[in-house]
C-alpha atoms as a PDB file:
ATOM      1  CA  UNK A   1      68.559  40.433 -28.158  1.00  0.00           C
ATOM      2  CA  UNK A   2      71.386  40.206 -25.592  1.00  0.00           C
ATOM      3  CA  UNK A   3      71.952  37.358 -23.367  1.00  0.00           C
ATOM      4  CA  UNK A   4      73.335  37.254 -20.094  1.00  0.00           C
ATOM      5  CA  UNK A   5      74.375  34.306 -18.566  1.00  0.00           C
ATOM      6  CA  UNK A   6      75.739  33.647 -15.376  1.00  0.00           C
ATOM      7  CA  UNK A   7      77.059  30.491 -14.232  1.00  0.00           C
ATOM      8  CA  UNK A   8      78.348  29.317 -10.311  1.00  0.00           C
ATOM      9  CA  UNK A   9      78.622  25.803  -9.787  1.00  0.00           C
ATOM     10  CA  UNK A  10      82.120  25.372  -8.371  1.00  0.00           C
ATOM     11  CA  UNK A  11      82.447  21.807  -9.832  1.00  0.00           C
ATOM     12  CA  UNK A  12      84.201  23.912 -13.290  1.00  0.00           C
ATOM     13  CA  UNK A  13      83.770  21.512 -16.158  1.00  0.00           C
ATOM     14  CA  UNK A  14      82.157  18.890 -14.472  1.00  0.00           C
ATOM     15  CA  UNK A  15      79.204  21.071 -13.692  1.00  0.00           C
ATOM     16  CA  UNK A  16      75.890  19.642 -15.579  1.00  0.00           C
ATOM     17  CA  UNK A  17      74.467  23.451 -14.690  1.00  0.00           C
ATOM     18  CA  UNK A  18      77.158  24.940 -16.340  1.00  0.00           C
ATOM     19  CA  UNK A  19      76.814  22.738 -19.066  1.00  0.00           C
ATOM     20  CA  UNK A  20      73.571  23.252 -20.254  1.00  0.00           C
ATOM     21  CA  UNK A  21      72.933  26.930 -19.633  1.00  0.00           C
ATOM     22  CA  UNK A  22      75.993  27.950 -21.978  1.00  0.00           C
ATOM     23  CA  UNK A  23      74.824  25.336 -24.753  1.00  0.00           C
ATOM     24  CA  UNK A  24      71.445  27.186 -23.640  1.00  0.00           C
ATOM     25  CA  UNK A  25      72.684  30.565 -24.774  1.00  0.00           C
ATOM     26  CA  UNK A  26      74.427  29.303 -27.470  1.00  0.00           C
ATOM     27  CA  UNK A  27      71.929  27.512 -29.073  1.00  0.00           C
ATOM     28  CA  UNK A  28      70.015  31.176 -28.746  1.00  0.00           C
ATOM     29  CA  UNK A  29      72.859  33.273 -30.215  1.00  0.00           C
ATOM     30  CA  UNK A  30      73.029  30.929 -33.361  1.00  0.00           C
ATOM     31  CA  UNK A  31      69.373  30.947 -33.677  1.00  0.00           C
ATOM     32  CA  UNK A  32      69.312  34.850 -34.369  1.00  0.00           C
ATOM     33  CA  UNK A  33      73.046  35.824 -35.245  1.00  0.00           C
ATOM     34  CA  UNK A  34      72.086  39.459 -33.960  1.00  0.00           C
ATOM     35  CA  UNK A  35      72.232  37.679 -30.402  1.00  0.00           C
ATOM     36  CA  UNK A  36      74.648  38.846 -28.210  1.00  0.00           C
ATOM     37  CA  UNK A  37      76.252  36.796 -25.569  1.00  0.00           C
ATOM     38  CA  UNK A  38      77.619  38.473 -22.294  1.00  0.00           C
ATOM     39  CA  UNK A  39      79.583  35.588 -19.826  1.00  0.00           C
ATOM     40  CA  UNK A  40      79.862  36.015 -16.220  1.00  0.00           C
ATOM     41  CA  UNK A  41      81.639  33.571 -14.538  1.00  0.00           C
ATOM     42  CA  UNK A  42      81.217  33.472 -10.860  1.00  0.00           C
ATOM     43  CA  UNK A  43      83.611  30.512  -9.793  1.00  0.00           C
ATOM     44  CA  UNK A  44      86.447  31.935 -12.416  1.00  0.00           C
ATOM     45  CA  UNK A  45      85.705  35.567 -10.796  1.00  0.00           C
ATOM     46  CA  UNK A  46      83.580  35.916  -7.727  1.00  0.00           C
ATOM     47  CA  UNK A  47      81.951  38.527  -6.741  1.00  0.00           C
ATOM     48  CA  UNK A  48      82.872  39.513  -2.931  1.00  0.00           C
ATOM     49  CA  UNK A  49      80.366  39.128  -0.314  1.00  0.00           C
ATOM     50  CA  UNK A  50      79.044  42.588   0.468  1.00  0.00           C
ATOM     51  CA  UNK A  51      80.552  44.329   3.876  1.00  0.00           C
ATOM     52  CA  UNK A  52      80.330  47.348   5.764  1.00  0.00           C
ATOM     53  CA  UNK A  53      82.240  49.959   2.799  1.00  0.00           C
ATOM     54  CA  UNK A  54      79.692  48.260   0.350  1.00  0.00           C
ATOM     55  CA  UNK A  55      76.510  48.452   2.370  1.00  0.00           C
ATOM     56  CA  UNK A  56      77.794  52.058   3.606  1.00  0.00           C
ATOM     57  CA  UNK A  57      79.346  53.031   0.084  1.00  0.00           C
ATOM     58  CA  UNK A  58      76.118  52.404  -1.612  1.00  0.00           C
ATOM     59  CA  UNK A  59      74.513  54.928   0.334  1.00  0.00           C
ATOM     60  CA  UNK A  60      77.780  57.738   0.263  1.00  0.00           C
ATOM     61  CA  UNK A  61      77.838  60.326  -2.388  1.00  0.00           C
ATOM     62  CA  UNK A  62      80.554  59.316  -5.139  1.00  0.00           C
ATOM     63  CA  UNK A  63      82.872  62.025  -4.449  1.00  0.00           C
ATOM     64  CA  UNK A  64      82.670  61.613  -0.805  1.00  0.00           C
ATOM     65  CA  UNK A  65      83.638  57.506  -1.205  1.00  0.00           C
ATOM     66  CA  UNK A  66      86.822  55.913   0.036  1.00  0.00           C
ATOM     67  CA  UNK A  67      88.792  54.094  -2.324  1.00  0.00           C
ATOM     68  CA  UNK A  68      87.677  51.020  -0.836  1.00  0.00           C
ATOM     69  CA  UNK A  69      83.941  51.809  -1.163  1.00  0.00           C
ATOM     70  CA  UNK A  70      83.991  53.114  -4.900  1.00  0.00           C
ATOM     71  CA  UNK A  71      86.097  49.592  -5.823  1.00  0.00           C
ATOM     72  CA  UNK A  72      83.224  47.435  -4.165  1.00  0.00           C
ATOM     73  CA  UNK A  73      80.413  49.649  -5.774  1.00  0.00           C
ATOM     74  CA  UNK A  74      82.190  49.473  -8.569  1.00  0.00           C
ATOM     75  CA  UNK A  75      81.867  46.110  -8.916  1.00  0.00           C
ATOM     76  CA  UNK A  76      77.972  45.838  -7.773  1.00  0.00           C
ATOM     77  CA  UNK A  77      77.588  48.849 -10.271  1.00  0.00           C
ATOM     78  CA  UNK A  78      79.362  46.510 -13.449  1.00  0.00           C
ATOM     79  CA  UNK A  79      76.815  43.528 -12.668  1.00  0.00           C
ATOM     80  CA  UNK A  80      73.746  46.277 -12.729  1.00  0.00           C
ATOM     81  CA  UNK A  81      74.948  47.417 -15.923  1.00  0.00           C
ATOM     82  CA  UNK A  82      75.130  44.102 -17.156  1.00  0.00           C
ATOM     83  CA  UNK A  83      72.077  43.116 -15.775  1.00  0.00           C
ATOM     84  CA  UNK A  84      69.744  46.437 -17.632  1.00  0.00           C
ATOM     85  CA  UNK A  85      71.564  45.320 -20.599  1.00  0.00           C
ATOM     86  CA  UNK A  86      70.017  41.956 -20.796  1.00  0.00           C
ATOM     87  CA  UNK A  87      66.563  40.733 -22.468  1.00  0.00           C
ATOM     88  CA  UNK A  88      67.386  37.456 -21.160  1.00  0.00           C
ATOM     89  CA  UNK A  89      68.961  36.451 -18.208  1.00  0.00           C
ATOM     90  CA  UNK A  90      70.346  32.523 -17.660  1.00  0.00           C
ATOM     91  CA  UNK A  91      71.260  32.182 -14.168  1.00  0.00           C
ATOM     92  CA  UNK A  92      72.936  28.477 -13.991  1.00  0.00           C
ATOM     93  CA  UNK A  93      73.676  26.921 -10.016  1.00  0.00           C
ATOM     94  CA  UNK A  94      73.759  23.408  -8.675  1.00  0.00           C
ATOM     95  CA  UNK A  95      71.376  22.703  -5.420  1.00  0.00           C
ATOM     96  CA  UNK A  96      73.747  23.026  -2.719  1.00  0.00           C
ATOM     97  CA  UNK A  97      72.767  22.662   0.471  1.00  0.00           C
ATOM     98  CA  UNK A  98      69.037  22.552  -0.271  1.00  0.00           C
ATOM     99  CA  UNK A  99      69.692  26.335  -1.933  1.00  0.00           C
ATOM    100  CA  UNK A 100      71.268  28.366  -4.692  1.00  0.00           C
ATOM    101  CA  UNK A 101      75.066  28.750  -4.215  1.00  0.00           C
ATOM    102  CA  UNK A 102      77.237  30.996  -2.149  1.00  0.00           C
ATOM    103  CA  UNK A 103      78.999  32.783  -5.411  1.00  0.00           C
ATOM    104  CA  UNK A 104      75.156  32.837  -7.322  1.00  0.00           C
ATOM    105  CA  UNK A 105      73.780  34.588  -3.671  1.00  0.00           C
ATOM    106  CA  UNK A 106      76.273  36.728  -3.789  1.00  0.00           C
ATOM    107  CA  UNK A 107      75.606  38.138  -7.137  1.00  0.00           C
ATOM    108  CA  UNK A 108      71.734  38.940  -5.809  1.00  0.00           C
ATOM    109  CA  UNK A 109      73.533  40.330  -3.189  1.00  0.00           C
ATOM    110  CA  UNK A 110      75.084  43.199  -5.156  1.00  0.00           C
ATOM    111  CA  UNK A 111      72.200  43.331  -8.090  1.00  0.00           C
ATOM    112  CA  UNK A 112      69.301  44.284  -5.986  1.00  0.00           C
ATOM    113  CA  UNK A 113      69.786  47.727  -4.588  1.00  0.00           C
ATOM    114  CA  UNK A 114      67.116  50.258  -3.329  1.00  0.00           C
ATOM    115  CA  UNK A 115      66.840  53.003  -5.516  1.00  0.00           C
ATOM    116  CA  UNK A 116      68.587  50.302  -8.734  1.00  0.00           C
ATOM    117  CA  UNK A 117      66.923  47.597  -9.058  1.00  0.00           C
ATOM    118  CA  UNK A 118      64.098  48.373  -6.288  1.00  0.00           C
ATOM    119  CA  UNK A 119      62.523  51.113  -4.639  1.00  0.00           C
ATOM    120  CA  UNK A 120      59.918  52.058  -2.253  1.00  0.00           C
ATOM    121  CA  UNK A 121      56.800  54.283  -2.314  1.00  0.00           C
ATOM    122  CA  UNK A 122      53.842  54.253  -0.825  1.00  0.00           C
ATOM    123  CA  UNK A 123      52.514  51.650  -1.999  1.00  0.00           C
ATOM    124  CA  UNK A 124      55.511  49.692  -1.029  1.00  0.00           C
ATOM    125  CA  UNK A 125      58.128  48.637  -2.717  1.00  0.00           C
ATOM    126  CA  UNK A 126      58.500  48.272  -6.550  1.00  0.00           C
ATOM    127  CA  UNK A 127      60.666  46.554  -8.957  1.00  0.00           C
ATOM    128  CA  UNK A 128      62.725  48.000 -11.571  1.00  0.00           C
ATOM    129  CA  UNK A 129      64.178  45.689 -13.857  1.00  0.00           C
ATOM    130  CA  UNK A 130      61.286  44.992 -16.028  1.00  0.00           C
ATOM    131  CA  UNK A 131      60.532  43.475 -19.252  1.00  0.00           C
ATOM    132  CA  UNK A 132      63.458  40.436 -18.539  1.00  0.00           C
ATOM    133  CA  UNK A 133      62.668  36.984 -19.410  1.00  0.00           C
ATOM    134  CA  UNK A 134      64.757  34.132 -16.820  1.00  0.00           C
ATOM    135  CA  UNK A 135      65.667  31.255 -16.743  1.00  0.00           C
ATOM    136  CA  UNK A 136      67.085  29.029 -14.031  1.00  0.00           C
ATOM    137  CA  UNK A 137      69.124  25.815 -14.762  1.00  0.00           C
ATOM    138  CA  UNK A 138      69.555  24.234 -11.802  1.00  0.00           C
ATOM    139  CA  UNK A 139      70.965  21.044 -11.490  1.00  0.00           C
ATOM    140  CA  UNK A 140      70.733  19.055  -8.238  1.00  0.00           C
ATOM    141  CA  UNK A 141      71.236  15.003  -6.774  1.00  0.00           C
ATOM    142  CA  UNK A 142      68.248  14.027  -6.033  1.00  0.00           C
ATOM    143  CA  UNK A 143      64.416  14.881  -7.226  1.00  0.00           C
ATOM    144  CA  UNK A 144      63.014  18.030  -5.543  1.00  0.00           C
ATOM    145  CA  UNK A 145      60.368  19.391  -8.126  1.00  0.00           C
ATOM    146  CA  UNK A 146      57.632  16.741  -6.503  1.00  0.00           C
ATOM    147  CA  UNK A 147      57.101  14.298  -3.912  1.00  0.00           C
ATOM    148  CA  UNK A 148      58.182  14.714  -0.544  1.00  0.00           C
ATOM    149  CA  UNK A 149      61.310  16.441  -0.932  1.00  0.00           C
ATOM    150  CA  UNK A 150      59.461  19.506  -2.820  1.00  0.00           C
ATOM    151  CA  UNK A 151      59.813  21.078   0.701  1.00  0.00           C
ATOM    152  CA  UNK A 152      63.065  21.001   0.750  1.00  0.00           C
ATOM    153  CA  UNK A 153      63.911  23.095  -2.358  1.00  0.00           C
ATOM    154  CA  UNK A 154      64.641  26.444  -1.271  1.00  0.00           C
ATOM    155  CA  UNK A 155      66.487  28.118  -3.852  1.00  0.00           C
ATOM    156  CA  UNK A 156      63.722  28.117  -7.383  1.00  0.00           C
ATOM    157  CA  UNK A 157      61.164  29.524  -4.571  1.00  0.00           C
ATOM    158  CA  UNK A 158      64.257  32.061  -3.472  1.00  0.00           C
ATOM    159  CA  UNK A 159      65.245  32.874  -6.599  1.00  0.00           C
ATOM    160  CA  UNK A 160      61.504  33.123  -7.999  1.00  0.00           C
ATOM    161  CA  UNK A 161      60.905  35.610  -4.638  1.00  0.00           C
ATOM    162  CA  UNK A 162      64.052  37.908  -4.974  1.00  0.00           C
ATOM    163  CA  UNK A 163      63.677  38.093  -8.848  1.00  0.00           C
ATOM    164  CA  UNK A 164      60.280  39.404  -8.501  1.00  0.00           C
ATOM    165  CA  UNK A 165      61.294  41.257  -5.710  1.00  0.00           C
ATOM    166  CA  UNK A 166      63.068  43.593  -8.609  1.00  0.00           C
ATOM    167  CA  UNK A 167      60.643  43.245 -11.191  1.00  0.00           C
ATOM    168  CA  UNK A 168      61.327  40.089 -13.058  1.00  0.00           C
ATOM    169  CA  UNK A 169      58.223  37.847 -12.508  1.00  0.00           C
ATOM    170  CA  UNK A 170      58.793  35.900 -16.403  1.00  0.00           C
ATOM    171  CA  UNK A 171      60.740  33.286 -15.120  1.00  0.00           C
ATOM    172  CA  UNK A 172      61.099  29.925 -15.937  1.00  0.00           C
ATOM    173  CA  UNK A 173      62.997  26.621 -14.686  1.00  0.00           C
ATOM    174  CA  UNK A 174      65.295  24.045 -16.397  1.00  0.00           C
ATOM    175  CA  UNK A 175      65.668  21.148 -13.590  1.00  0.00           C
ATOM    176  CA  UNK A 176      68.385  18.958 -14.216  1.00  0.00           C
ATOM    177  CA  UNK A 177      67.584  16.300 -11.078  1.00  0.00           C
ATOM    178  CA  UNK A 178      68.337  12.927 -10.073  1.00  0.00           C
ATOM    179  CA  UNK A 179      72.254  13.266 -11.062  1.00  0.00           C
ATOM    180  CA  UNK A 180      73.284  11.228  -8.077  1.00  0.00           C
ATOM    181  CA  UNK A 181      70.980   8.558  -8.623  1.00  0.00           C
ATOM    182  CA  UNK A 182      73.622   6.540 -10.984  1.00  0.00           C
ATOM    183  CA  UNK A 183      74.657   7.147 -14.697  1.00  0.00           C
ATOM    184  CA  UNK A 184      71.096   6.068 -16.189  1.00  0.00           C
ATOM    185  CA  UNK A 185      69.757   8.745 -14.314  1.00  0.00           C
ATOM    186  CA  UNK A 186      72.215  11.386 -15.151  1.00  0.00           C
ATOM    187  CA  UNK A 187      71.692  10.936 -18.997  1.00  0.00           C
ATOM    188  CA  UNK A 188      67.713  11.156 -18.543  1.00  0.00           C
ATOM    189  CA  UNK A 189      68.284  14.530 -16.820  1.00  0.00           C
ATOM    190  CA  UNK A 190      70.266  15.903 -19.364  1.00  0.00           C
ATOM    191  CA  UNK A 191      68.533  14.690 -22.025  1.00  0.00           C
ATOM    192  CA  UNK A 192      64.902  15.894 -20.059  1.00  0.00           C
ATOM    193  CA  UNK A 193      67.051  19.504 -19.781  1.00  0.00           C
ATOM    194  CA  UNK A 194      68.133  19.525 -23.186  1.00  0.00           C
ATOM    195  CA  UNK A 195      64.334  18.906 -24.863  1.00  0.00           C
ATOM    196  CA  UNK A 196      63.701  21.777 -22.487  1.00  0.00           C
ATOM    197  CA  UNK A 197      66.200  23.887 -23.764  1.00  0.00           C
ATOM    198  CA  UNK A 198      65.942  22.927 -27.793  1.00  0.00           C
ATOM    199  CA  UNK A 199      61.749  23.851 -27.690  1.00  0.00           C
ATOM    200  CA  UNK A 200      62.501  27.102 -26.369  1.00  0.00           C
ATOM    201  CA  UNK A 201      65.242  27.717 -28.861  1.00  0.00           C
ATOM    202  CA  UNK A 202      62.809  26.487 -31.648  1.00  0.00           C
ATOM    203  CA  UNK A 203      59.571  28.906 -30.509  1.00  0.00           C
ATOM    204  CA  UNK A 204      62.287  31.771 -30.412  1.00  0.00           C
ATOM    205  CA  UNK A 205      64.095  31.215 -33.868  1.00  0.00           C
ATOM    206  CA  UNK A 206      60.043  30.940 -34.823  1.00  0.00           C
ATOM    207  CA  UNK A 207      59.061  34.104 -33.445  1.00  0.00           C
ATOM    208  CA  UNK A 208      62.498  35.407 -35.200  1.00  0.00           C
ATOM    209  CA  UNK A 209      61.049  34.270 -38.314  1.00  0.00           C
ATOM    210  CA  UNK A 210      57.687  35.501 -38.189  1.00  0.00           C
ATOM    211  CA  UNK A 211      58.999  39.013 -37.603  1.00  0.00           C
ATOM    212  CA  UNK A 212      61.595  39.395 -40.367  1.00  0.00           C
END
């Protein structure tokens, strides 16, 4: 199986996302050593925001591209590449701003492409990248997976809406929440996160078992 994880909190080391998506995949790699493990950092190297030679360079034949368009394709063309490689995707992001973050948006930015990742017919459009599991760690302040606040959380129902959008609907969601509510709370959430994470390690090493 080959992992890809992709982490984007800019708070580096401090980042409880960050932190429990890559013990996350490397619980998974050690529970099947024929894992693989692909890294992309988005705070160590962002991704640039899409412009006018991506969004025209997309659409220009190769050999007709300026040097500036094949660069920025380039780079949307090394996270697709990445992104068919995968059987499991780990997408890690604090709640910023009541959504995912700039550097993670950016990344969705260049992955879903018409005529990639997505196309249209007549019957609409239709995803490509198929047969993915996800899964979102997101960590975030204060407690938006019930009670009032619920309405405020717009990046699991973005996330959930663009990943679909290109064909991966088997996602599911680590919530690290309540980190600014004082240091009790913090060690609850990672503790809550990291039960999440060890039972779906232990079905998968299971599953690894039962098929050998």
């Amino acid at each position: 199986m080959s992992i890809l994880l992709v982490t984007s909190s800019p708070r580096g080391a401090a980042s409880h996302s960050t932190r429990i998506a890559t013990e996350f995949a490397e619980k998974l790699v050690a529970a099947d050593p024929s894992n693989t493990l692909v890294v992309r950092d988005l705070v160590a190297n962002p991704l640039p925001h899409i412009d006018a030679d991506y969004s025209t360079g997309i659409y220009t034949p190769v050999e007709a591209r300026t040097q500036r368009q094949a660069e920025v394709v380039g780079v949307s063309d090394a996270a697709l590449e990445e992104l068919f490689a995968a059987d499991t995707i780990i997408l890690a992001t604090g709640f910023i701003n009541f959504n995912i973050s700039s550097t993670l948006k950016s990344w969705v930015d260049h992955i879903a492409r018409s005529g990639k990742t997505f196309s249209y017919g007549e019957n609409g459009p239709k995803g490509l990248v198929t047969g993915k599991k996800v899964y979102i760690v997101l960590a975030s302040g204060g407690i938006y997976s019930e009670g009032a606040a619920v309405q405020l959380d717009h990046a699991i129902p973005y996330l959930r809406s663009v990943l679909g959008f290109i064909g991966m609907t088997d996602v599911d969601v680590i919530r690290i929440e309540g980190v600014g509510m004082g240091p009790d709370a913090v060690e609850a959430a990672l503790a809550k996160a990291t039960a999440k994470v060890d039972a779906v390690v232990t079905a998968t090493s299971e599953r690894v078992a039962a098929a050998a």
